[in-house]
PDB file of N, CA and C in Angstrom:
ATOM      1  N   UNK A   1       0.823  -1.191   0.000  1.00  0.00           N
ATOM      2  CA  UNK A   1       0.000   0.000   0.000  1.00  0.00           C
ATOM      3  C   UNK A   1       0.871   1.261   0.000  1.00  0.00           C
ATOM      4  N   UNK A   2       1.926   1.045   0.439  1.00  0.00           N
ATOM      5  CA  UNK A   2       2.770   2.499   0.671  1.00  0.00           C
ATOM      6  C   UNK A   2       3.355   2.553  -0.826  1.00  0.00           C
ATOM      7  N   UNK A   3       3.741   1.667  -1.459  1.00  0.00           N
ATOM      8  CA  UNK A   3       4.685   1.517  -2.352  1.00  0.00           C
ATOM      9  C   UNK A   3       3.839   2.282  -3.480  1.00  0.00           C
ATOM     10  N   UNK A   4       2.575   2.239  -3.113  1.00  0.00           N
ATOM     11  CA  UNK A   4       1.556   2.332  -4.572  1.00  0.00           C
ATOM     12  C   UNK A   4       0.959   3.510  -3.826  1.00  0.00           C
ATOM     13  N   UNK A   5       1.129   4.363  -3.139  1.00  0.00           N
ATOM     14  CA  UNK A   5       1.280   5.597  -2.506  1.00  0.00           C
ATOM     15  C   UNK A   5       1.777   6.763  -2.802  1.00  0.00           C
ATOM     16  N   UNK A   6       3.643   6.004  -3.093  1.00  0.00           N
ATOM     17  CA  UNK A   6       4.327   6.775  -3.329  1.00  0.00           C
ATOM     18  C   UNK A   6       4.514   6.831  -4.834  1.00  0.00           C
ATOM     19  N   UNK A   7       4.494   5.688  -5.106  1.00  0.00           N
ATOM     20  CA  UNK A   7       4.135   5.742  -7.115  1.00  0.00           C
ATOM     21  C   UNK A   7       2.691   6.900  -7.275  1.00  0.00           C
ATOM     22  N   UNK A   8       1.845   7.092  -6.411  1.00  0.00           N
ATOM     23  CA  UNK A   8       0.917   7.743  -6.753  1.00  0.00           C
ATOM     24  C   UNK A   8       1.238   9.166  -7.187  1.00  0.00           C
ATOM     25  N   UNK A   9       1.944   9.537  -5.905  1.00  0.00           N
ATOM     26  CA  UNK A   9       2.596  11.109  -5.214  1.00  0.00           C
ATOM     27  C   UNK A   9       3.134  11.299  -5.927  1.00  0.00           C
ATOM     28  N   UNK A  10       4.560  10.085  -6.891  1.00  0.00           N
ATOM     29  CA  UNK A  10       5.797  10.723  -7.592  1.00  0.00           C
ATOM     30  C   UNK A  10       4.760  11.053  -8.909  1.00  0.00           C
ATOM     31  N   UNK A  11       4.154  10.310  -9.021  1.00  0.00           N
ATOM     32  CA  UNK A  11       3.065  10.320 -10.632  1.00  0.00           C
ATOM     33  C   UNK A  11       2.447  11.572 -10.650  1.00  0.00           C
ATOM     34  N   UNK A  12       1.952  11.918  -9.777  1.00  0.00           N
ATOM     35  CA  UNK A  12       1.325  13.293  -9.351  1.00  0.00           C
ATOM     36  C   UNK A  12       1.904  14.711  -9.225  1.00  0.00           C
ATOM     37  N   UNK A  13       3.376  14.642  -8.973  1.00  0.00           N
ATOM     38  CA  UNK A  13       3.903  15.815  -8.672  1.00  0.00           C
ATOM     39  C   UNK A  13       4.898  15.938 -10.117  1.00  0.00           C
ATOM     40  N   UNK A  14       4.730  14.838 -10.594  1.00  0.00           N
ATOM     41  CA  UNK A  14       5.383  14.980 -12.436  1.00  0.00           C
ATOM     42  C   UNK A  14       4.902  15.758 -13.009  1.00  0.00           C
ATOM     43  N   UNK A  15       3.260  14.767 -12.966  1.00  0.00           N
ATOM     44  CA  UNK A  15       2.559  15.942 -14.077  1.00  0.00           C
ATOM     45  C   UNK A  15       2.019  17.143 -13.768  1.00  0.00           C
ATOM     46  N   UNK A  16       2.009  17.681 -12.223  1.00  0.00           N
ATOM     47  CA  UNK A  16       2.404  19.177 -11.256  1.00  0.00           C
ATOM     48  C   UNK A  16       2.990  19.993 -12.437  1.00  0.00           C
ATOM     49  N   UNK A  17       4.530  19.446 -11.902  1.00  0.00           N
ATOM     50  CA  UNK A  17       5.590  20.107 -12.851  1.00  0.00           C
ATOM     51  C   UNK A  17       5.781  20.341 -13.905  1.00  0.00           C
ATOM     52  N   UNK A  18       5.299  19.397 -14.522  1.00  0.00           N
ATOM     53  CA  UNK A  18       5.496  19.444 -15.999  1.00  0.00           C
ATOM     54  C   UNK A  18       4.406  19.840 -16.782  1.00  0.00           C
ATOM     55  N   UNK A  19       3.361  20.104 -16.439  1.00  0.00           N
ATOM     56  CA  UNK A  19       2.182  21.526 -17.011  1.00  0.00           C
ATOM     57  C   UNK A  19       2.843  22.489 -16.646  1.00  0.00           C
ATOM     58  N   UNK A  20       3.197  22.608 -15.936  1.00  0.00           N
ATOM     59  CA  UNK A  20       4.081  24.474 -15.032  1.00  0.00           C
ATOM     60  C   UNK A  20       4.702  24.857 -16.392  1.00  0.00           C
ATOM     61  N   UNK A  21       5.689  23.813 -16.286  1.00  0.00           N
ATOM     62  CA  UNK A  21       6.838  24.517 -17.090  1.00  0.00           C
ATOM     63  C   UNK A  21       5.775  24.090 -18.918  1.00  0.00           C
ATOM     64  N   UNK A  22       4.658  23.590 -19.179  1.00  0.00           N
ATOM     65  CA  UNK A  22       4.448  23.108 -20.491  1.00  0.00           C
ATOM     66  C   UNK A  22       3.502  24.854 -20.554  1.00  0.00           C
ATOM     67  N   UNK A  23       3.083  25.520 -19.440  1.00  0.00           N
ATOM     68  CA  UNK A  23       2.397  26.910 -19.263  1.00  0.00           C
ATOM     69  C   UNK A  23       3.047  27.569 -19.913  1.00  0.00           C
ATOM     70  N   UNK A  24       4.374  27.926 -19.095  1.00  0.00           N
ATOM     71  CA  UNK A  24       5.553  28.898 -19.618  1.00  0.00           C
ATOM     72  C   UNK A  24       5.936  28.613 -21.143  1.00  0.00           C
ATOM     73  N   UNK A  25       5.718  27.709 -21.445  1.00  0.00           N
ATOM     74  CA  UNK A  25       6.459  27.280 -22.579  1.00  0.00           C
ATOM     75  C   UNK A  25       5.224  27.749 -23.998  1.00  0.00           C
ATOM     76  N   UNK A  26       4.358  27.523 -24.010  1.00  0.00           N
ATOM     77  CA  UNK A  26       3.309  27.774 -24.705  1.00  0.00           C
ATOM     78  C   UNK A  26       3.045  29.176 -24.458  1.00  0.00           C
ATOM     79  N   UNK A  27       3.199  30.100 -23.212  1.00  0.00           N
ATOM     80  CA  UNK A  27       3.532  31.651 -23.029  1.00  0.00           C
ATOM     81  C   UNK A  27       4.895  32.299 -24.438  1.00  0.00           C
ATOM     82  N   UNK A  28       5.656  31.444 -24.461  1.00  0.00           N
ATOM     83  CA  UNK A  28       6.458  31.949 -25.393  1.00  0.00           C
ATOM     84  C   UNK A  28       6.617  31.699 -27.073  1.00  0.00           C
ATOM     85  N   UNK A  29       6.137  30.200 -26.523  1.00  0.00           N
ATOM     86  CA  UNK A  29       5.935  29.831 -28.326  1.00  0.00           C
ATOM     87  C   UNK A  29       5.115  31.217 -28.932  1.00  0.00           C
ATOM     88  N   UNK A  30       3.790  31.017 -27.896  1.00  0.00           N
ATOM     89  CA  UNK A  30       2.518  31.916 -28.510  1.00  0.00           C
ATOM     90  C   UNK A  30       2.965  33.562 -28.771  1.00  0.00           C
ATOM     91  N   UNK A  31       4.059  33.879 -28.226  1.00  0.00           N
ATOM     92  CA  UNK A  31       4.243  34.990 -27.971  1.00  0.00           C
ATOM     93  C   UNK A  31       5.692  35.465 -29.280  1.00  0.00           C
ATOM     94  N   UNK A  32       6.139  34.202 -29.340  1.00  0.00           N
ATOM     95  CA  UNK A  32       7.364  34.501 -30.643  1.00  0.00           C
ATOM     96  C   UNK A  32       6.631  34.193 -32.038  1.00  0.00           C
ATOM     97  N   UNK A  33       5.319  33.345 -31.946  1.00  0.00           N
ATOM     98  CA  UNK A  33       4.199  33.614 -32.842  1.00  0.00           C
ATOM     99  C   UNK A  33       3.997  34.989 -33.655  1.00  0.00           C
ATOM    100  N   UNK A  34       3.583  35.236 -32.429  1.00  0.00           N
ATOM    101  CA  UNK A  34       3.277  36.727 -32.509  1.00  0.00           C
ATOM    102  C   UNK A  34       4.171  37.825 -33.444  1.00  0.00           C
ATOM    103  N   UNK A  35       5.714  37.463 -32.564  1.00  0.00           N
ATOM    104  CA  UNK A  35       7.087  38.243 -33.105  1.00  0.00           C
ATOM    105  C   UNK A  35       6.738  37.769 -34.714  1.00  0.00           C
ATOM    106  N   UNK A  36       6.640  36.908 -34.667  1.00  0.00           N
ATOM    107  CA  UNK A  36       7.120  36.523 -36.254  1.00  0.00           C
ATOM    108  C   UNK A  36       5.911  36.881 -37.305  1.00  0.00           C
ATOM    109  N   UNK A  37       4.938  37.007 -37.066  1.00  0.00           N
ATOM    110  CA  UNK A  37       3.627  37.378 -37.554  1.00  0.00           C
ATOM    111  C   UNK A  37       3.760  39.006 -37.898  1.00  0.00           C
ATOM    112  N   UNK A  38       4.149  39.672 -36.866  1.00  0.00           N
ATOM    113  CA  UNK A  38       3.806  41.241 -36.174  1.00  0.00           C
ATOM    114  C   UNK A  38       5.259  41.875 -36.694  1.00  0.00           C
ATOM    115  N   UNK A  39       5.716  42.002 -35.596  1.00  0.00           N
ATOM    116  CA  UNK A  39       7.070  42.964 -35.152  1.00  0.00           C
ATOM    117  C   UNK A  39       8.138  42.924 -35.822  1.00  0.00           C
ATOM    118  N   UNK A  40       8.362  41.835 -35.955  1.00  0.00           N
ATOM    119  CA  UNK A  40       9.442  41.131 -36.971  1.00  0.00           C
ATOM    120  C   UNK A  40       9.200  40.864 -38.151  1.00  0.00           C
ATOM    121  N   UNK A  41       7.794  40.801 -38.738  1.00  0.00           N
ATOM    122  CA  UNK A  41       7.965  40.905 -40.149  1.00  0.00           C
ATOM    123  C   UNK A  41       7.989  39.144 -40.868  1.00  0.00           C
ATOM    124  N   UNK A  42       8.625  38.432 -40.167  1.00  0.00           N
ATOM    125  CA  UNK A  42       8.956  37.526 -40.575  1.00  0.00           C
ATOM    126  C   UNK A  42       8.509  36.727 -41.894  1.00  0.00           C
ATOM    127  N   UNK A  43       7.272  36.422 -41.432  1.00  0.00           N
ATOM    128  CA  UNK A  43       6.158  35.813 -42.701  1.00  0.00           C
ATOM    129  C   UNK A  43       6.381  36.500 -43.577  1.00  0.00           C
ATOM    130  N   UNK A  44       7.202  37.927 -44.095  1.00  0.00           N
ATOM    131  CA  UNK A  44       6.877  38.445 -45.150  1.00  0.00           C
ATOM    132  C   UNK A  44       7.884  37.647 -46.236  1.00  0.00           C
ATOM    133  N   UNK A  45       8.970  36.820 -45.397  1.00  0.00           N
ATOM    134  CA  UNK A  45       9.939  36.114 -45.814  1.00  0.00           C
ATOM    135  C   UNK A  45       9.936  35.362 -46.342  1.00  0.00           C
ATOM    136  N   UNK A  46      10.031  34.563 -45.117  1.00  0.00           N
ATOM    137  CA  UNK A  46       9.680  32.503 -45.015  1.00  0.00           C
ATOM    138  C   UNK A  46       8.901  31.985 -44.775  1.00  0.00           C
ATOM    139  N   UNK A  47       8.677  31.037 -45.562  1.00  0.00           N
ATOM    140  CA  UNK A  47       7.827  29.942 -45.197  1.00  0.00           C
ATOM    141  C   UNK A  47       7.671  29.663 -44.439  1.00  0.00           C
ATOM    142  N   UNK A  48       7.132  29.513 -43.376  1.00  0.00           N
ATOM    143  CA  UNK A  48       6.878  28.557 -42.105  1.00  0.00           C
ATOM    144  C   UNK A  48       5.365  28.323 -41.708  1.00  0.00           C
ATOM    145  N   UNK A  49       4.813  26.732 -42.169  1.00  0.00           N
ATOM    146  CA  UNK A  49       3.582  26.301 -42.315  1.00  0.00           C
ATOM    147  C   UNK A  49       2.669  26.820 -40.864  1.00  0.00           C
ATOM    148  N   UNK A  50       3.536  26.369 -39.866  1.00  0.00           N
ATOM    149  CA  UNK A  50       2.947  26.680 -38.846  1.00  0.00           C
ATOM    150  C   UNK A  50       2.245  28.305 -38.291  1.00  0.00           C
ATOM    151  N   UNK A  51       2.737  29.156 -38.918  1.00  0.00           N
ATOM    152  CA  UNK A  51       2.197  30.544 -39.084  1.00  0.00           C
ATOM    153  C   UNK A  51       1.734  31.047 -40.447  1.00  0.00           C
ATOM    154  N   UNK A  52       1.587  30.464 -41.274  1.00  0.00           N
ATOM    155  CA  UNK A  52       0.336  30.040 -42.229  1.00  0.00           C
ATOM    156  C   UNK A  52       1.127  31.103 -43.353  1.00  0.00           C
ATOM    157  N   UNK A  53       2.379  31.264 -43.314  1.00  0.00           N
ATOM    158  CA  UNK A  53       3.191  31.778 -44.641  1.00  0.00           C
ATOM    159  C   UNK A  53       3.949  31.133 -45.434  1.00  0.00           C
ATOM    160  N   UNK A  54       3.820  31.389 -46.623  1.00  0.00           N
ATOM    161  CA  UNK A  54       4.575  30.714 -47.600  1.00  0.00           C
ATOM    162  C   UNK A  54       4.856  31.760 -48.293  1.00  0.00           C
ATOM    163  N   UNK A  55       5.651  32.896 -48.413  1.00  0.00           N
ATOM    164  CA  UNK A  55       6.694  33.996 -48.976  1.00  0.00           C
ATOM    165  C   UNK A  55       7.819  32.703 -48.912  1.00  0.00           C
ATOM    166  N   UNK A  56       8.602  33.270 -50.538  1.00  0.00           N
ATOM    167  CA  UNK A  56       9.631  32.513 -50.332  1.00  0.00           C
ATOM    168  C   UNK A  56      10.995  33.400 -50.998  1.00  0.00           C
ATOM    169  N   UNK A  57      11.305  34.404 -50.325  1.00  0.00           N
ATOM    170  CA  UNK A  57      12.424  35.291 -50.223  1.00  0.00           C
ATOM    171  C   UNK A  57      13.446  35.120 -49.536  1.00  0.00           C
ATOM    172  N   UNK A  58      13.421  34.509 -48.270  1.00  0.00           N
ATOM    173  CA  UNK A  58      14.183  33.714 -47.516  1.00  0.00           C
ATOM    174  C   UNK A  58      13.991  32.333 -47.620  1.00  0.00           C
ATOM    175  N   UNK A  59      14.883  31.617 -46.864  1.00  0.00           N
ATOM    176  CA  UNK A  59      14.766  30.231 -47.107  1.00  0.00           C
ATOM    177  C   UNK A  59      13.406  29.792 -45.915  1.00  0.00           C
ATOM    178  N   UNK A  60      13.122  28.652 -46.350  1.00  0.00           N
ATOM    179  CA  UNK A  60      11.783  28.018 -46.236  1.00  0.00           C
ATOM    180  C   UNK A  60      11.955  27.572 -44.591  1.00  0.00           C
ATOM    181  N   UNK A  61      11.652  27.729 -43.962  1.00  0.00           N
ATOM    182  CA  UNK A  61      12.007  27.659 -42.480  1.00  0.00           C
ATOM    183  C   UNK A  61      11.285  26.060 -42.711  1.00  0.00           C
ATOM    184  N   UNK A  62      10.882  24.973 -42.651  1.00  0.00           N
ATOM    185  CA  UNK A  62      10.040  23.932 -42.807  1.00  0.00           C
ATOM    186  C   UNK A  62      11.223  22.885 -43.215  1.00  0.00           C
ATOM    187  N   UNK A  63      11.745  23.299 -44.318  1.00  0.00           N
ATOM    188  CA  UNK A  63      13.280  22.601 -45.169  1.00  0.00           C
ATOM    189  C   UNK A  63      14.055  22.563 -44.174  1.00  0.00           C
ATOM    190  N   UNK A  64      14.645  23.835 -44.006  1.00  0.00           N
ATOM    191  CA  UNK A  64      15.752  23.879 -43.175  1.00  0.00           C
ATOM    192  C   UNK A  64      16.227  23.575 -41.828  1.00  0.00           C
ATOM    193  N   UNK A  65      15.117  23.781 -40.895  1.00  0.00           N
ATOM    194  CA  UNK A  65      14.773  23.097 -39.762  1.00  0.00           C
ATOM    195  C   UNK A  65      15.884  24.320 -38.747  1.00  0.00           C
ATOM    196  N   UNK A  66      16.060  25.071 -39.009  1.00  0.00           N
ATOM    197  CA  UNK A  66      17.167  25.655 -38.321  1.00  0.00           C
ATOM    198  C   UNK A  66      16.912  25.475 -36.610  1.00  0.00           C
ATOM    199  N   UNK A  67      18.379  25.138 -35.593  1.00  0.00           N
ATOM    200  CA  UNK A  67      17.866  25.251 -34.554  1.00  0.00           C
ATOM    201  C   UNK A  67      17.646  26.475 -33.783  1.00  0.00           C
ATOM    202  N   UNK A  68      17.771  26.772 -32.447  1.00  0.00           N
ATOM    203  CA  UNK A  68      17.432  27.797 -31.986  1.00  0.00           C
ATOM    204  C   UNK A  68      18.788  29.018 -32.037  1.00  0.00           C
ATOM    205  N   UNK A  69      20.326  28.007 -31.998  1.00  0.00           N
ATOM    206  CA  UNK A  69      21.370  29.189 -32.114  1.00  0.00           C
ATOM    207  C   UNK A  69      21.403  29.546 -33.471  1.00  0.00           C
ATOM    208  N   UNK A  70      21.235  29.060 -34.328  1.00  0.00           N
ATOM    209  CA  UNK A  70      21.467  29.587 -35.377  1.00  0.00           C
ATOM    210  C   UNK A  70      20.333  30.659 -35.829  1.00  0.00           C
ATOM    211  N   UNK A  71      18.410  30.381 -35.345  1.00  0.00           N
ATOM    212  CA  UNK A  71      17.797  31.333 -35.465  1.00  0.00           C
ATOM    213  C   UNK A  71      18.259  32.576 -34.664  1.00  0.00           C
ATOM    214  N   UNK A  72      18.779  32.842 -33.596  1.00  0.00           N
ATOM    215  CA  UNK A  72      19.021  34.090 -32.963  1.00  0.00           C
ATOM    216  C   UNK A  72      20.305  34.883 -33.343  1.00  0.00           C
ATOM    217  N   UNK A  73      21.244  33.777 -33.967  1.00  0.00           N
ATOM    218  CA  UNK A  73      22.405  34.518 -35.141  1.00  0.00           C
ATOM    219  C   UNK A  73      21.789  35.353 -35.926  1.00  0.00           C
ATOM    220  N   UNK A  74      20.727  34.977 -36.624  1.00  0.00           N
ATOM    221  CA  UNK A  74      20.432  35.152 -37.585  1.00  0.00           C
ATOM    222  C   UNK A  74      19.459  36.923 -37.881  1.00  0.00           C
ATOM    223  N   UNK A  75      18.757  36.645 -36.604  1.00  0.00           N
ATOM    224  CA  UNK A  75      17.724  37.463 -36.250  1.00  0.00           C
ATOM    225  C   UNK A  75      18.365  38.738 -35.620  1.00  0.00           C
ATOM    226  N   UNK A  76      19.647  38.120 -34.435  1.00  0.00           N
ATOM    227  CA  UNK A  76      20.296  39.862 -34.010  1.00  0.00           C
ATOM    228  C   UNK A  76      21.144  40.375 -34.910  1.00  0.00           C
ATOM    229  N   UNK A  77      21.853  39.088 -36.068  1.00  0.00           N
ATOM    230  CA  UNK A  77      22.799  39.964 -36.723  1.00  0.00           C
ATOM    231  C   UNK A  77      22.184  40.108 -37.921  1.00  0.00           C
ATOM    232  N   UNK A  78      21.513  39.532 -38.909  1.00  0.00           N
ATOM    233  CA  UNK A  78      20.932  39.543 -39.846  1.00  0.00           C
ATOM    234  C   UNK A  78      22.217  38.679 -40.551  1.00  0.00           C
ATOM    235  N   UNK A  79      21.073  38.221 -42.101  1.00  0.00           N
ATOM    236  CA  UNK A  79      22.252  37.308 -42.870  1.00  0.00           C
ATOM    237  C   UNK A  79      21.705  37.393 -44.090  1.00  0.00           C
ATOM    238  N   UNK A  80      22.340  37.523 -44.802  1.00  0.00           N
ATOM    239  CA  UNK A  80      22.178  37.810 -46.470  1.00  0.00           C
ATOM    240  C   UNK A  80      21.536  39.344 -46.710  1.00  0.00           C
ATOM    241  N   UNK A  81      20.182  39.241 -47.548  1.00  0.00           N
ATOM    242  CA  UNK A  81      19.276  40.149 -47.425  1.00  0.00           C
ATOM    243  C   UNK A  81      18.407  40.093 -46.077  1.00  0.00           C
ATOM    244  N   UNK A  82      18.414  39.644 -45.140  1.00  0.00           N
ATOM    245  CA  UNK A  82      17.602  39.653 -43.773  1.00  0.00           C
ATOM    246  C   UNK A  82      18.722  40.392 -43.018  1.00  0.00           C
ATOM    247  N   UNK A  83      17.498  41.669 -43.022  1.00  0.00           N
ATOM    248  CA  UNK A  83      18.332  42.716 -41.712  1.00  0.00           C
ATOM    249  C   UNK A  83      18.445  42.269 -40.376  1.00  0.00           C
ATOM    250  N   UNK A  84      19.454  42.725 -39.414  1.00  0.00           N
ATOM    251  CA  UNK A  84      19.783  42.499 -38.043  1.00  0.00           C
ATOM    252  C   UNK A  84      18.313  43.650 -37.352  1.00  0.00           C
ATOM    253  N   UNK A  85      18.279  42.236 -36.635  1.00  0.00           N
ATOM    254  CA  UNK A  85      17.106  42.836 -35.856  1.00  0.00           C
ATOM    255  C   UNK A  85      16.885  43.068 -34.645  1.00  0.00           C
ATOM    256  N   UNK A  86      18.593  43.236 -34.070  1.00  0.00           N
ATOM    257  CA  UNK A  86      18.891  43.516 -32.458  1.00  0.00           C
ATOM    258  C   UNK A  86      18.935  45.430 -33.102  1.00  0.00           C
ATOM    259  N   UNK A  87      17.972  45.753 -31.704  1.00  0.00           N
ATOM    260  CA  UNK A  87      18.015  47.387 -31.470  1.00  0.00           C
ATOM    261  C   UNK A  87      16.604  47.820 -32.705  1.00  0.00           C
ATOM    262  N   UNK A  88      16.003  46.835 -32.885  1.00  0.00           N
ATOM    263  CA  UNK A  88      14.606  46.592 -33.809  1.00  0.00           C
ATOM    264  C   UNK A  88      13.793  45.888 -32.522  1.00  0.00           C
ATOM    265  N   UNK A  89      14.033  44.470 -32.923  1.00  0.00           N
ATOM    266  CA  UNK A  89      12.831  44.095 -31.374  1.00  0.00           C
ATOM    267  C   UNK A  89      14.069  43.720 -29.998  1.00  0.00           C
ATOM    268  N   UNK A  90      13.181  43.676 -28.909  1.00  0.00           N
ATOM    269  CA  UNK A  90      13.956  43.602 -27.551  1.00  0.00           C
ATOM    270  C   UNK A  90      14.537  42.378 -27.665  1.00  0.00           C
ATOM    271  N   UNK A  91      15.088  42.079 -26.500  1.00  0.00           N
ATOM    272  CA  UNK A  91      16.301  41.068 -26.129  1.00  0.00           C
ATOM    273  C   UNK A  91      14.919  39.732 -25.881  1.00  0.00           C
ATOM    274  N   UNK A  92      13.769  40.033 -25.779  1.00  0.00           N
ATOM    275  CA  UNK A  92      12.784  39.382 -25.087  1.00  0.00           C
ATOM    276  C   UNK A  92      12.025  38.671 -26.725  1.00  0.00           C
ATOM    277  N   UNK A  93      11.601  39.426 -27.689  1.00  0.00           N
ATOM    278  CA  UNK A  93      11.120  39.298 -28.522  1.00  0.00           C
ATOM    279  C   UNK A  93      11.997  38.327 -29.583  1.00  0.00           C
ATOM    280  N   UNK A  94      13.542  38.598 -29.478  1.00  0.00           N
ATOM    281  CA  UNK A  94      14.039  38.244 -30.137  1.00  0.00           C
ATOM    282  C   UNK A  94      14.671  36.373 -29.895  1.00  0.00           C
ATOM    283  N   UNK A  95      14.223  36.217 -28.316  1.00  0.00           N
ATOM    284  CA  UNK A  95      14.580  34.862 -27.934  1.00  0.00           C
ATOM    285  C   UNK A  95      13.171  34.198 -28.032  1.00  0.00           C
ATOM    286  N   UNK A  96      12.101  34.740 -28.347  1.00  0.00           N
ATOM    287  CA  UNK A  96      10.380  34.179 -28.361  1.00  0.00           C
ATOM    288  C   UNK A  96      10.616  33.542 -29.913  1.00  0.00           C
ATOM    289  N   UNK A  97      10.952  34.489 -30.918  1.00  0.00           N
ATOM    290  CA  UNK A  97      10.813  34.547 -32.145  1.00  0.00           C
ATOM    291  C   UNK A  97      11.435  33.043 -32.333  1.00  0.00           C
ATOM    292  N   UNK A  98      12.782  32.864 -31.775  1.00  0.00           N
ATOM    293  CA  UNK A  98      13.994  31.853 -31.980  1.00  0.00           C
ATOM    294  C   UNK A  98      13.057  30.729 -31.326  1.00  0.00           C
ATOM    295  N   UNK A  99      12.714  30.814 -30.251  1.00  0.00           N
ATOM    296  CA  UNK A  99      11.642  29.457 -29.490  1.00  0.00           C
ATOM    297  C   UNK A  99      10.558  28.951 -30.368  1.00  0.00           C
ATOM    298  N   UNK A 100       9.764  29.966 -30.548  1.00  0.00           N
ATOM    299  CA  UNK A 100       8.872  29.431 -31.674  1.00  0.00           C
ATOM    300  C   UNK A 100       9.270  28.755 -32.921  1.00  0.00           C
ATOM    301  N   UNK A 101      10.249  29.673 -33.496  1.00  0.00           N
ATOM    302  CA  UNK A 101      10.593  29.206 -34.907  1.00  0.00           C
ATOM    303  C   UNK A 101      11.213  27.815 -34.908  1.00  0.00           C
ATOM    304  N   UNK A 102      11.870  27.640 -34.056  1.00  0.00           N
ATOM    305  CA  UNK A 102      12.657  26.211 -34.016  1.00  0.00           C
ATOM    306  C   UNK A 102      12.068  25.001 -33.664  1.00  0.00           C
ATOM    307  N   UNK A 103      10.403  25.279 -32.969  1.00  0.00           N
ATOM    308  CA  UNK A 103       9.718  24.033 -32.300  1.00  0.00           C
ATOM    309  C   UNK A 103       8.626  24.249 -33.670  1.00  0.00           C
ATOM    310  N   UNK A 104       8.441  25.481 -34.434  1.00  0.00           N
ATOM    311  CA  UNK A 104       7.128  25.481 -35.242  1.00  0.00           C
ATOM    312  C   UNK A 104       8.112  24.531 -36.724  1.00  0.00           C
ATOM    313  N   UNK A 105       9.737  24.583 -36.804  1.00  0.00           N
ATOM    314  CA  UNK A 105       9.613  24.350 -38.098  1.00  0.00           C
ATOM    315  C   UNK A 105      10.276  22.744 -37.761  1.00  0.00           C
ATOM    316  N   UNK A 106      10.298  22.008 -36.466  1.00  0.00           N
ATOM    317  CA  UNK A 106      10.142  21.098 -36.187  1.00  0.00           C
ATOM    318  C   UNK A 106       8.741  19.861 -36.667  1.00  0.00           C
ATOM    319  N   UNK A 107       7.916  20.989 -37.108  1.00  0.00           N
ATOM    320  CA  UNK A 107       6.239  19.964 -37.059  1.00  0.00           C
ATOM    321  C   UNK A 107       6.246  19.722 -38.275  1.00  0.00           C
TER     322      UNK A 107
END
């Protein structure tokens, strides 16, 4: 009875935790959504199915799969024709944009 107690408790305080942090996490996807939709321009670019653009001036975010360091290279310094977009959006906007983009061109 204890044993299947504590399997209960550990089972219980998992999935506690792990909505917490699945909250926060969906706070930022939804919110670098946003960046990439809005502020940033992004969609006017790339492709990326998951925010319902297909501009194809930049490379196809879907193909490429880029991860998250290389999206925030990309975004504060700019690369090719894509302007640097540090001192454009905040230090905040610009790590949302990179979160999203890397889990949206994952799907």
């Amino acid at each position: 009875m204890k044993k299947l107690f504590l399997n209960f408790f550990g089972t219980s305080l998992l999935l506690i935790f792990s909505s917490l942090t699945h909250v926060n996490a969906d706070e930022l996807f939804n919110k670098g959504k946003e960046v990439f939709l809005e502020a940033g321009n992004c969609a006017a670019c790339h492709m990326l199915t998951d925010a319902g653009s297909n501009a194809m001036v930049g490379p196809n975010l879907n193909e490429i799969r880029p991860d998250i360091q290389r999206i925030l290279m990309a975004v504060r310094n700019g690369i090719g024709v894509m302007p640097a977009m540090e001192g454009i959006l905040t230090d905040e906007e610009i790590e949302a944009v990179a979160h999203y983009t890397s889990i949206a061109a994952e799907q």
